[in-house]
PDB file of N, CA and C in Angstrom:
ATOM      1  N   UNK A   1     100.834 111.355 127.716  1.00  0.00           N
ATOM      2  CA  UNK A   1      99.890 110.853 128.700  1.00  0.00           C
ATOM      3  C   UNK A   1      98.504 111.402 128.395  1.00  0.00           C
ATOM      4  N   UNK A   2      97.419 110.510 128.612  1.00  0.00           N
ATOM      5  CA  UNK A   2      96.121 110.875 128.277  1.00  0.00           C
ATOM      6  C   UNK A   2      95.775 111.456 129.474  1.00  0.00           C
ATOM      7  N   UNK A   3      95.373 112.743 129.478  1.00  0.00           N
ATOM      8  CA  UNK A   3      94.792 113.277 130.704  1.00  0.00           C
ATOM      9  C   UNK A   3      93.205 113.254 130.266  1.00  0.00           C
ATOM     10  N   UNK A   4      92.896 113.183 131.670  1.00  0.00           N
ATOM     11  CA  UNK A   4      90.970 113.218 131.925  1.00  0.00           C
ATOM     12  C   UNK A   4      90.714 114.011 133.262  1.00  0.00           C
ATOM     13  N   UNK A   5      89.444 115.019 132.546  1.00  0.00           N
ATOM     14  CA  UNK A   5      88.745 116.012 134.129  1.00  0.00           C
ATOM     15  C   UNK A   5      87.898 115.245 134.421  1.00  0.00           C
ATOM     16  N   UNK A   6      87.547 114.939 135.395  1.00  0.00           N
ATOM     17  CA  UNK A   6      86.287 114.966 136.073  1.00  0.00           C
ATOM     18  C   UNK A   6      85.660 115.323 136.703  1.00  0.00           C
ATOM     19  N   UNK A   7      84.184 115.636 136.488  1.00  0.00           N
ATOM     20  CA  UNK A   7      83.602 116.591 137.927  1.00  0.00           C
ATOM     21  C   UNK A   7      82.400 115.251 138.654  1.00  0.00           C
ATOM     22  N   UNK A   8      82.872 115.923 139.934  1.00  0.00           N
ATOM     23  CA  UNK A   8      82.109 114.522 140.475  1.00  0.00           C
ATOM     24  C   UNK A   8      80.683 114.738 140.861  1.00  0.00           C
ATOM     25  N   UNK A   9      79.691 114.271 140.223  1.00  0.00           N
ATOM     26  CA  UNK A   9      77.717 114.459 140.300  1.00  0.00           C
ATOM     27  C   UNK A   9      77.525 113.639 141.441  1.00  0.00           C
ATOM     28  N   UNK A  10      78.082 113.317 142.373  1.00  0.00           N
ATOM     29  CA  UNK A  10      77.596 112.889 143.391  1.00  0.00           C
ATOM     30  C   UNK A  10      78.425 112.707 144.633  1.00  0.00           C
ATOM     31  N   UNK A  11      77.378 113.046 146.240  1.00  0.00           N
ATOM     32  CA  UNK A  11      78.190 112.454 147.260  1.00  0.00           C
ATOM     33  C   UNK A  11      78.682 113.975 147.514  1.00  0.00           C
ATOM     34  N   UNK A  12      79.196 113.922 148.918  1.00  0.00           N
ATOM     35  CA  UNK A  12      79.831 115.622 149.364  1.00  0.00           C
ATOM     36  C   UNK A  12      80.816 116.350 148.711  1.00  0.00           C
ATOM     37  N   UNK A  13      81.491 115.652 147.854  1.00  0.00           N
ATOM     38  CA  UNK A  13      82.546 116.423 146.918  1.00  0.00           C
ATOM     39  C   UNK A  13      81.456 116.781 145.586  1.00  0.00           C
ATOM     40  N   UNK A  14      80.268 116.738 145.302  1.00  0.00           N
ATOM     41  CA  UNK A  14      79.598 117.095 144.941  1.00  0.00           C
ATOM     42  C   UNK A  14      79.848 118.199 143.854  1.00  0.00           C
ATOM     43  N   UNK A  15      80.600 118.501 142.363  1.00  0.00           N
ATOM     44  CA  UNK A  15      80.721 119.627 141.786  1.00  0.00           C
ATOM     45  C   UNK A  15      81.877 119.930 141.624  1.00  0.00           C
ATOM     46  N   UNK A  16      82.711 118.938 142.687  1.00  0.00           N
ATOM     47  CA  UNK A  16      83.991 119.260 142.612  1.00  0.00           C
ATOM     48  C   UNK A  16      85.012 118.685 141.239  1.00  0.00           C
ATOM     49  N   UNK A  17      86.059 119.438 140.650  1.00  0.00           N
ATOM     50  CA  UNK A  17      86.556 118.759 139.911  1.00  0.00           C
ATOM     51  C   UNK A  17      88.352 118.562 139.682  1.00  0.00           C
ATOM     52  N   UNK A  18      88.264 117.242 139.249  1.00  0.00           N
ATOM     53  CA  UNK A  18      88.859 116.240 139.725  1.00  0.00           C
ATOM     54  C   UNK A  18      89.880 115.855 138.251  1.00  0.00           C
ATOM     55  N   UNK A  19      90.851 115.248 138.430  1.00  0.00           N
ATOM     56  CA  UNK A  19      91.992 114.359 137.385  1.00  0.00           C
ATOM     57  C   UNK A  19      92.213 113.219 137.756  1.00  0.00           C
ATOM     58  N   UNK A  20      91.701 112.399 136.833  1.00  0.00           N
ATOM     59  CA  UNK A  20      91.636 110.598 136.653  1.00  0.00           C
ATOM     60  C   UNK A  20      92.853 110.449 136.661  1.00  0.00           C
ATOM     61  N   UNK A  21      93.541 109.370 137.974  1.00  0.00           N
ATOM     62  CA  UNK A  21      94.783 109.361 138.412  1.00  0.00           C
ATOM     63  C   UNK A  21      94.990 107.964 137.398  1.00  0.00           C
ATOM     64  N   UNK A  22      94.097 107.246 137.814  1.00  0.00           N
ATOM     65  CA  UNK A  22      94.080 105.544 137.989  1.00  0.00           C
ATOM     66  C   UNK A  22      92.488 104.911 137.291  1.00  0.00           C
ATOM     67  N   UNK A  23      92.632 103.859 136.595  1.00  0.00           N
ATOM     68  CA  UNK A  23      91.039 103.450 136.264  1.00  0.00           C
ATOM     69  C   UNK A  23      90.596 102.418 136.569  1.00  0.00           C
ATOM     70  N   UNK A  24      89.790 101.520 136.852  1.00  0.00           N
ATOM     71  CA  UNK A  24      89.972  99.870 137.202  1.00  0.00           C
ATOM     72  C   UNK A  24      88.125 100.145 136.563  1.00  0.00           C
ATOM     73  N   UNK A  25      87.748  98.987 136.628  1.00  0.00           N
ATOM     74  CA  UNK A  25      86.589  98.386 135.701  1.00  0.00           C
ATOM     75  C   UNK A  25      85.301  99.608 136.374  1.00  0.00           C
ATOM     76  N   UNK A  26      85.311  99.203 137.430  1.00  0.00           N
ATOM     77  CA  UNK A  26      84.140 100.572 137.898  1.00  0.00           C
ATOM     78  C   UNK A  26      84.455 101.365 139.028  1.00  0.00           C
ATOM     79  N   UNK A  27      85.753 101.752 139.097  1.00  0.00           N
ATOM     80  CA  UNK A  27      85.969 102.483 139.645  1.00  0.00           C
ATOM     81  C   UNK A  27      87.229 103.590 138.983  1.00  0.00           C
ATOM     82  N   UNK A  28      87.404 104.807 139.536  1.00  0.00           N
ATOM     83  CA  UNK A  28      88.230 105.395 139.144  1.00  0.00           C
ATOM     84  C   UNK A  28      88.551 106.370 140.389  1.00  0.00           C
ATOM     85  N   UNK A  29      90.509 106.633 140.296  1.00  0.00           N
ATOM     86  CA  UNK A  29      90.877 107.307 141.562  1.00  0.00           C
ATOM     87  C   UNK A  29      91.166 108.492 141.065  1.00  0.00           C
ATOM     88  N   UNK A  30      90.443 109.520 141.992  1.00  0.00           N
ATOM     89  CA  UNK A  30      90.509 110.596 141.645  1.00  0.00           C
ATOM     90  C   UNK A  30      91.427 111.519 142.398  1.00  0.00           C
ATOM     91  N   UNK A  31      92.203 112.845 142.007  1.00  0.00           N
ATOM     92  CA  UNK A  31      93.209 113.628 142.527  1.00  0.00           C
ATOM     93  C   UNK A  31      92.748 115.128 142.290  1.00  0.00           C
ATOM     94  N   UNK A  32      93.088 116.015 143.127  1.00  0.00           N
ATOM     95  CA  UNK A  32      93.132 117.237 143.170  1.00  0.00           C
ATOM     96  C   UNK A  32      94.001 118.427 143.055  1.00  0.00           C
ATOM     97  N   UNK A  33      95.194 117.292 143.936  1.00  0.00           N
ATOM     98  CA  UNK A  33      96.505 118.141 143.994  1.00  0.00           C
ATOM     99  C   UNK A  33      96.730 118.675 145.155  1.00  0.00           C
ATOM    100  N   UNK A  34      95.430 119.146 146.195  1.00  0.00           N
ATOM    101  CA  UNK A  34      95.484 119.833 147.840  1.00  0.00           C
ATOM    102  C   UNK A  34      94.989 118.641 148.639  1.00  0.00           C
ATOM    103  N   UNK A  35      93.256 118.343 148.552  1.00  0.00           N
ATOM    104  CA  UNK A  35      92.860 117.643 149.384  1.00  0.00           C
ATOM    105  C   UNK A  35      93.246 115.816 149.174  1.00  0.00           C
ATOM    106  N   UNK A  36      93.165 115.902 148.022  1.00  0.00           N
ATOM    107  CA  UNK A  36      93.157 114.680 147.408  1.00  0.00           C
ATOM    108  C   UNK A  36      94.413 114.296 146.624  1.00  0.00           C
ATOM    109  N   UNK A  37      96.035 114.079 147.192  1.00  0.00           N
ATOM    110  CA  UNK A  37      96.972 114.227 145.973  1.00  0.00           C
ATOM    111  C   UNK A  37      96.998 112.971 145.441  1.00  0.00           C
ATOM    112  N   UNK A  38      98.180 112.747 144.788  1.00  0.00           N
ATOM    113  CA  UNK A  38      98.185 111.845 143.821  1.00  0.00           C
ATOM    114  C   UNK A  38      98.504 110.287 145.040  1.00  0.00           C
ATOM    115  N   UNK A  39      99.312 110.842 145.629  1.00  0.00           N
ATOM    116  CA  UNK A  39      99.726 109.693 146.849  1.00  0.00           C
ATOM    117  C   UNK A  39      98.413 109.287 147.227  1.00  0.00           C
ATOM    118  N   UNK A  40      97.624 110.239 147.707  1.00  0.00           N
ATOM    119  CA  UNK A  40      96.311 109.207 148.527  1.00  0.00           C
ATOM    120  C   UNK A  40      95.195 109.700 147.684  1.00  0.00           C
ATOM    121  N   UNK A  41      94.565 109.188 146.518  1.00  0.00           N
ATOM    122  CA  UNK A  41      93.950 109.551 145.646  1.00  0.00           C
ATOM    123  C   UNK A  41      92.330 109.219 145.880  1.00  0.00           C
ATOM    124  N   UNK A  42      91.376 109.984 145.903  1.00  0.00           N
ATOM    125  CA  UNK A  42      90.050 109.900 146.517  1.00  0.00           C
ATOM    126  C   UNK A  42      89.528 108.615 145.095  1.00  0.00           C
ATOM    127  N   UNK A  43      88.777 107.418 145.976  1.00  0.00           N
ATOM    128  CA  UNK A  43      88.419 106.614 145.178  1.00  0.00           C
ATOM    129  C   UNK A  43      86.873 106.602 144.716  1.00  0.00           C
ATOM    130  N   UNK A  44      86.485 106.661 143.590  1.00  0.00           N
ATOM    131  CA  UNK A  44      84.923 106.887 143.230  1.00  0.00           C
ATOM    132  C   UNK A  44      83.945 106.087 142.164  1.00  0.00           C
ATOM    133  N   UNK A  45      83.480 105.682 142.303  1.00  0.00           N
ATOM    134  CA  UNK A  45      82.368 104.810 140.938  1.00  0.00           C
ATOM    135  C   UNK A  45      81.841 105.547 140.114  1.00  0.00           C
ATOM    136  N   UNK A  46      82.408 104.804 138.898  1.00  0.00           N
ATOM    137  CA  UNK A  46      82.713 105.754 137.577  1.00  0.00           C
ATOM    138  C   UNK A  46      80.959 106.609 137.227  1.00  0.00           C
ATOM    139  N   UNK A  47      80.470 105.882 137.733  1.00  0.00           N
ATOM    140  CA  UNK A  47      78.806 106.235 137.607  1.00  0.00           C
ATOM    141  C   UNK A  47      78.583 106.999 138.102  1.00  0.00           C
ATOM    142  N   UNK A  48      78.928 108.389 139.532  1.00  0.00           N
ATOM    143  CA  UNK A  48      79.044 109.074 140.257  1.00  0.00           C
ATOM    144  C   UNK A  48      79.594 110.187 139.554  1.00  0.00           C
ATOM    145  N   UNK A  49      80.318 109.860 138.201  1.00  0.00           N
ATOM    146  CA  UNK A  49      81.288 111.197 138.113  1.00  0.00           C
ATOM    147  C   UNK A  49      81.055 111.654 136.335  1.00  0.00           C
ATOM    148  N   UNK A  50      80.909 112.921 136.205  1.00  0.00           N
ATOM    149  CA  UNK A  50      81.080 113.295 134.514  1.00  0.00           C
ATOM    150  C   UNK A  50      82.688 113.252 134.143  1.00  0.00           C
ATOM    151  N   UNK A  51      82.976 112.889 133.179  1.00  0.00           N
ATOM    152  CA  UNK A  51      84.352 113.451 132.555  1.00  0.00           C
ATOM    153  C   UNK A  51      84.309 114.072 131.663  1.00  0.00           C
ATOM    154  N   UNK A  52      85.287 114.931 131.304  1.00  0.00           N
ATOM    155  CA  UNK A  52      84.969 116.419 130.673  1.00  0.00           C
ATOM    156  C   UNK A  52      85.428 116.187 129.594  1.00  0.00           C
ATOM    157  N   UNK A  53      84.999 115.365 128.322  1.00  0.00           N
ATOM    158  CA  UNK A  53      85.560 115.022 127.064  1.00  0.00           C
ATOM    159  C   UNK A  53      86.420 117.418 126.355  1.00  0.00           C
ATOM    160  N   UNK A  54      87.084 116.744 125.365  1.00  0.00           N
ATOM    161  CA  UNK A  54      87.737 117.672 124.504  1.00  0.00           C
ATOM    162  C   UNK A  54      88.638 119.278 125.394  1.00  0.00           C
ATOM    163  N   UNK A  55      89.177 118.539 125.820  1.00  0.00           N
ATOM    164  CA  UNK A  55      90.324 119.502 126.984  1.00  0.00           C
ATOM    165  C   UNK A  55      90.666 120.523 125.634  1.00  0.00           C
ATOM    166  N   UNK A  56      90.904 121.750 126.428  1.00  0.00           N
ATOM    167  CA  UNK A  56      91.643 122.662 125.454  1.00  0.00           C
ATOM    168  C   UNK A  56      92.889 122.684 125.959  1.00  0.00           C
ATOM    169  N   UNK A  57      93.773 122.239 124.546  1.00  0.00           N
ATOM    170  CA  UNK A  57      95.278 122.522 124.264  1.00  0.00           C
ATOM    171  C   UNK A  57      95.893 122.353 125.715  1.00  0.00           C
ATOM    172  N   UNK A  58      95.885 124.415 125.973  1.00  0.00           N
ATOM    173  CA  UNK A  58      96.909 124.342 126.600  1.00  0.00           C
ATOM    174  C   UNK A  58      96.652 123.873 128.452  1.00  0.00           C
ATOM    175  N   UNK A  59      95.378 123.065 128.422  1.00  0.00           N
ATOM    176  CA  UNK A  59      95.672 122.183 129.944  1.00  0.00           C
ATOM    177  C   UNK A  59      95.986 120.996 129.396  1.00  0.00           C
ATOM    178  N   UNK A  60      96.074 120.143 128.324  1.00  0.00           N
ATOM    179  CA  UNK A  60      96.516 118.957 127.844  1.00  0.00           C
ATOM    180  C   UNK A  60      98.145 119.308 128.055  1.00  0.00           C
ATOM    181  N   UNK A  61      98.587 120.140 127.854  1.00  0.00           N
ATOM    182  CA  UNK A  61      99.816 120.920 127.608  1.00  0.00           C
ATOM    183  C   UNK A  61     100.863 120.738 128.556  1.00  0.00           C
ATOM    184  N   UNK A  62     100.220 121.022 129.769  1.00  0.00           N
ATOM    185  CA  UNK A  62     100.777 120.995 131.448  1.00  0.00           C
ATOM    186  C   UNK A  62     100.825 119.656 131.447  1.00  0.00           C
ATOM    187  N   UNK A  63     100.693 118.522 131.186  1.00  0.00           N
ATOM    188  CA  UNK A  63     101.100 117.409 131.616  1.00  0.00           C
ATOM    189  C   UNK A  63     102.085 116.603 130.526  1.00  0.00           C
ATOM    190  N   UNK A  64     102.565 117.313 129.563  1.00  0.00           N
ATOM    191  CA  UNK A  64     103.330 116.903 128.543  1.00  0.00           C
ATOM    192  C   UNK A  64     104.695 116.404 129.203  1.00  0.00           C
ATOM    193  N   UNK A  65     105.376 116.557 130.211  1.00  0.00           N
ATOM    194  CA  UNK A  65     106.310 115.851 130.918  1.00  0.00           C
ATOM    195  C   UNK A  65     106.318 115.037 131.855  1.00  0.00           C
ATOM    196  N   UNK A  66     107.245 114.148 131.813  1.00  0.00           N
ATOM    197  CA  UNK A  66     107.170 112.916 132.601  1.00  0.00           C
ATOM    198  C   UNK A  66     106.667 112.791 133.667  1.00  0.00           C
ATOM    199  N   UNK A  67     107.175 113.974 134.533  1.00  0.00           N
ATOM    200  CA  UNK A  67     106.658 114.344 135.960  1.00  0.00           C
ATOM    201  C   UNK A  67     105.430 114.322 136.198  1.00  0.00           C
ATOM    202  N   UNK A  68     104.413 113.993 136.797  1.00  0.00           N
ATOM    203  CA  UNK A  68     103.113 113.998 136.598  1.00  0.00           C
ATOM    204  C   UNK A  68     102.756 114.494 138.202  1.00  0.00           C
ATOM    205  N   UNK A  69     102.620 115.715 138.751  1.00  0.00           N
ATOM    206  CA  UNK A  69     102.631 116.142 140.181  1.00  0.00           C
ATOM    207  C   UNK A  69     101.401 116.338 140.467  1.00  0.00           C
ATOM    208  N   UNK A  70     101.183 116.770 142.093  1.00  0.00           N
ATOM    209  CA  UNK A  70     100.371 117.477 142.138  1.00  0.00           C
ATOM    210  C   UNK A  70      99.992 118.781 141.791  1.00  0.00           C
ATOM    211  N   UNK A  71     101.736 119.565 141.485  1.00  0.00           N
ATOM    212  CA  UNK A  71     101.477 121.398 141.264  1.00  0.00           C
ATOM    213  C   UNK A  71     100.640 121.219 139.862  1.00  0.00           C
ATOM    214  N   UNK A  72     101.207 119.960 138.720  1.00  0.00           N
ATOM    215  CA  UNK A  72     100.420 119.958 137.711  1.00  0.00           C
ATOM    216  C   UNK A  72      98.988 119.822 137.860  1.00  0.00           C
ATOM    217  N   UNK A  73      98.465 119.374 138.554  1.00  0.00           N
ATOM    218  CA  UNK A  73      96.971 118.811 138.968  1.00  0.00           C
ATOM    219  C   UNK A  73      96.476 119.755 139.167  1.00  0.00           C
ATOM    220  N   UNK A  74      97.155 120.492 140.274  1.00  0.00           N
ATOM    221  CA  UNK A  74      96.289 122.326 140.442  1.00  0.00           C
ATOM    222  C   UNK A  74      96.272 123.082 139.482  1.00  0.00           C
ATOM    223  N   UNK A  75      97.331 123.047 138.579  1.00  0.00           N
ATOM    224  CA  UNK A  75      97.322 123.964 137.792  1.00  0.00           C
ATOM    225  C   UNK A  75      96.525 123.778 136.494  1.00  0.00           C
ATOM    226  N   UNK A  76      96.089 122.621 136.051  1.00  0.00           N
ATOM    227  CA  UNK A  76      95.307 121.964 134.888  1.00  0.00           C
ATOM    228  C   UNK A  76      93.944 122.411 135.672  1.00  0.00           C
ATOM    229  N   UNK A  77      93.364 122.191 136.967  1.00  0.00           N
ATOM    230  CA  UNK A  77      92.173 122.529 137.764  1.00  0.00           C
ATOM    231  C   UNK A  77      91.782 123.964 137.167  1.00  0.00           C
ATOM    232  N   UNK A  78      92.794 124.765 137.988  1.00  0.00           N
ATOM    233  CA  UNK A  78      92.745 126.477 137.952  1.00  0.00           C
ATOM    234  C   UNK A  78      92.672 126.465 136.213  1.00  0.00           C
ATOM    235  N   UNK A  79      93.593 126.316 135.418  1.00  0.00           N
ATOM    236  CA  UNK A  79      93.295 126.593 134.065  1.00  0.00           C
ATOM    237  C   UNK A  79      91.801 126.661 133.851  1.00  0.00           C
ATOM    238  N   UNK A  80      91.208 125.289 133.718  1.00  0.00           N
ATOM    239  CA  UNK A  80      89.953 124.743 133.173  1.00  0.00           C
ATOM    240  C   UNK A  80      88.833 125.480 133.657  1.00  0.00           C
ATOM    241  N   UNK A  81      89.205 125.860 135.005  1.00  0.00           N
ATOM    242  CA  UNK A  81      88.078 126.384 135.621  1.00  0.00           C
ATOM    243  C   UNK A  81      87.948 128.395 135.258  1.00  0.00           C
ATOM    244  N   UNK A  82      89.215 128.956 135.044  1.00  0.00           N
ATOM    245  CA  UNK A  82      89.382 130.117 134.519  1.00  0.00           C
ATOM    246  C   UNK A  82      88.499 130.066 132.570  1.00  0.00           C
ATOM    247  N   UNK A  83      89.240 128.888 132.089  1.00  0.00           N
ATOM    248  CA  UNK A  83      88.146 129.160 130.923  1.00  0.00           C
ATOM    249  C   UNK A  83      86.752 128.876 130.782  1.00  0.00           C
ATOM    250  N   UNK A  84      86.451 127.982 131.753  1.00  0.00           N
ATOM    251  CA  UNK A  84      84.378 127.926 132.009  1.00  0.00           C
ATOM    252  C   UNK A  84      84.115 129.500 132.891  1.00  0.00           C
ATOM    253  N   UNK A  85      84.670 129.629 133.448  1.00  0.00           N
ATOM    254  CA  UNK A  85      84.048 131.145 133.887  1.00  0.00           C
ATOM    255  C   UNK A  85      84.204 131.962 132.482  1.00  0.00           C
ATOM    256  N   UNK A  86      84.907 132.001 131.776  1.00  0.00           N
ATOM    257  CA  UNK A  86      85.399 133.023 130.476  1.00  0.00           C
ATOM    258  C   UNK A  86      84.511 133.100 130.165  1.00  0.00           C
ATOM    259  N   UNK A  87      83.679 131.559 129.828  1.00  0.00           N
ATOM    260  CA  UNK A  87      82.868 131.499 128.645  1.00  0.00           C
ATOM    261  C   UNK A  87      81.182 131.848 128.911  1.00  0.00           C
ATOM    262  N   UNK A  88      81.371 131.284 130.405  1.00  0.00           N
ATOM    263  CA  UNK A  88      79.789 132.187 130.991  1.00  0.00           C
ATOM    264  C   UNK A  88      79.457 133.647 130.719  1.00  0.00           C
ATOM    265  N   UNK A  89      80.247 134.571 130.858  1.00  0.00           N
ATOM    266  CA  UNK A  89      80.336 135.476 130.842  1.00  0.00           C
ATOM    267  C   UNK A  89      80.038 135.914 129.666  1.00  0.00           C
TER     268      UNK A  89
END
Protein backbone atom coordinates (compact mmCIF):
# COMPACT_ATOMS: atom_id res chain seq x y z
CA UNK A 1 0.00 0.00 0.00
CA UNK A 2 1.18 3.48 -0.93
CA UNK A 3 1.11 5.48 2.14
CA UNK A 4 1.01 9.50 2.09
CA UNK A 5 1.55 12.29 5.17
CA UNK A 6 -0.01 15.20 5.02
CA UNK A 7 0.18 18.33 6.89
CA UNK A 8 -2.68 20.48 6.46
CA UNK A 9 -1.59 24.63 5.49
CA UNK A 10 -4.87 25.63 6.03
CA UNK A 11 -8.20 26.19 8.05
CA UNK A 12 -8.23 25.27 12.08
CA UNK A 13 -6.50 21.96 11.80
CA UNK A 14 -3.92 24.21 10.63
CA UNK A 15 -0.24 22.24 11.00
CA UNK A 16 -1.83 19.35 11.80
CA UNK A 17 -0.66 16.10 10.31
CA UNK A 18 -2.58 13.82 8.64
CA UNK A 19 -2.66 10.12 6.37
CA UNK A 20 -4.33 10.21 2.90
CA UNK A 21 -7.13 7.71 3.53
CA UNK A 22 -8.98 8.22 0.13
CA UNK A 23 -8.27 10.60 -3.10
CA UNK A 24 -10.93 11.86 -5.58
CA UNK A 25 -9.93 14.65 -8.26
CA UNK A 26 -9.71 17.65 -5.70
CA UNK A 27 -10.28 16.43 -2.83
CA UNK A 28 -8.63 14.15 -0.40
CA UNK A 29 -9.89 12.34 3.01
CA UNK A 30 -7.86 12.75 5.59
CA UNK A 31 -7.28 10.45 9.01
CA UNK A 32 -5.55 10.75 12.23
CA UNK A 33 -6.38 7.77 14.05
CA UNK A 34 -8.03 9.89 17.44
CA UNK A 35 -9.95 12.83 16.12
CA UNK A 36 -10.33 11.94 12.68
CA UNK A 37 -10.38 7.87 12.19
CA UNK A 38 -10.48 6.06 9.28
CA UNK A 39 -14.44 5.45 9.62
CA UNK A 40 -15.24 9.20 9.58
CA UNK A 41 -12.31 10.62 7.74
CA UNK A 42 -11.88 14.61 7.80
CA UNK A 43 -12.50 15.74 4.11
CA UNK A 44 -10.07 18.52 2.54
CA UNK A 45 -9.02 20.27 -0.91
CA UNK A 46 -5.98 18.97 -2.06
CA UNK A 47 -4.82 22.72 -2.38
CA UNK A 48 -5.15 23.29 1.45
CA UNK A 49 -2.73 20.54 2.30
CA UNK A 50 1.33 19.71 1.82
CA UNK A 51 2.17 16.01 1.41
CA UNK A 52 5.27 14.90 2.78
CA UNK A 53 7.02 13.27 -0.32
CA UNK A 54 10.09 10.46 0.69
CA UNK A 55 8.75 8.73 4.07
CA UNK A 56 11.54 7.05 5.92
CA UNK A 57 11.54 3.23 5.79
CA UNK A 58 10.51 2.37 8.90
CA UNK A 59 6.93 4.50 8.91
CA UNK A 60 6.36 3.05 5.29
CA UNK A 61 7.00 -0.15 7.32
CA UNK A 62 3.92 0.05 9.79
CA UNK A 63 1.52 -0.24 7.11
CA UNK A 64 3.04 -3.28 5.34
CA UNK A 65 -0.08 -5.44 6.44
CA UNK A 66 -3.34 -5.80 5.26
CA UNK A 67 -4.90 -4.32 8.25
CA UNK A 68 -4.80 -0.75 7.69
CA UNK A 69 -6.09 0.78 11.38
CA UNK A 70 -6.25 3.53 13.16
CA UNK A 71 -3.44 2.25 15.96
CA UNK A 72 -1.39 2.21 12.55
CA UNK A 73 -2.27 5.87 11.74
CA UNK A 74 -1.08 6.98 15.25
CA UNK A 75 1.70 5.24 15.19
CA UNK A 76 3.13 6.30 11.55
CA UNK A 77 2.00 10.14 13.09
CA UNK A 78 4.15 9.68 16.43
CA UNK A 79 7.04 8.02 14.36
CA UNK A 80 7.34 10.94 11.75
CA UNK A 81 6.91 13.47 14.13
CA UNK A 82 9.73 11.93 16.68
CA UNK A 83 12.15 12.06 13.60
CA UNK A 84 11.43 15.96 12.56
CA UNK A 85 12.04 16.86 16.14
CA UNK A 86 15.48 14.59 15.89
CA UNK A 87 16.50 16.46 13.14
CA UNK A 88 15.84 20.10 14.48
CA UNK A 89 17.84 19.56 17.10
Amino acid sequence: MDIKLAVSRSGHDKDSLYVIVKEEDNLVYLADGRLKPIEKPKRKNRKHIQIIKNLPKDITEVFTQENFRNEEIKRAIKLYQKQTEIRRK
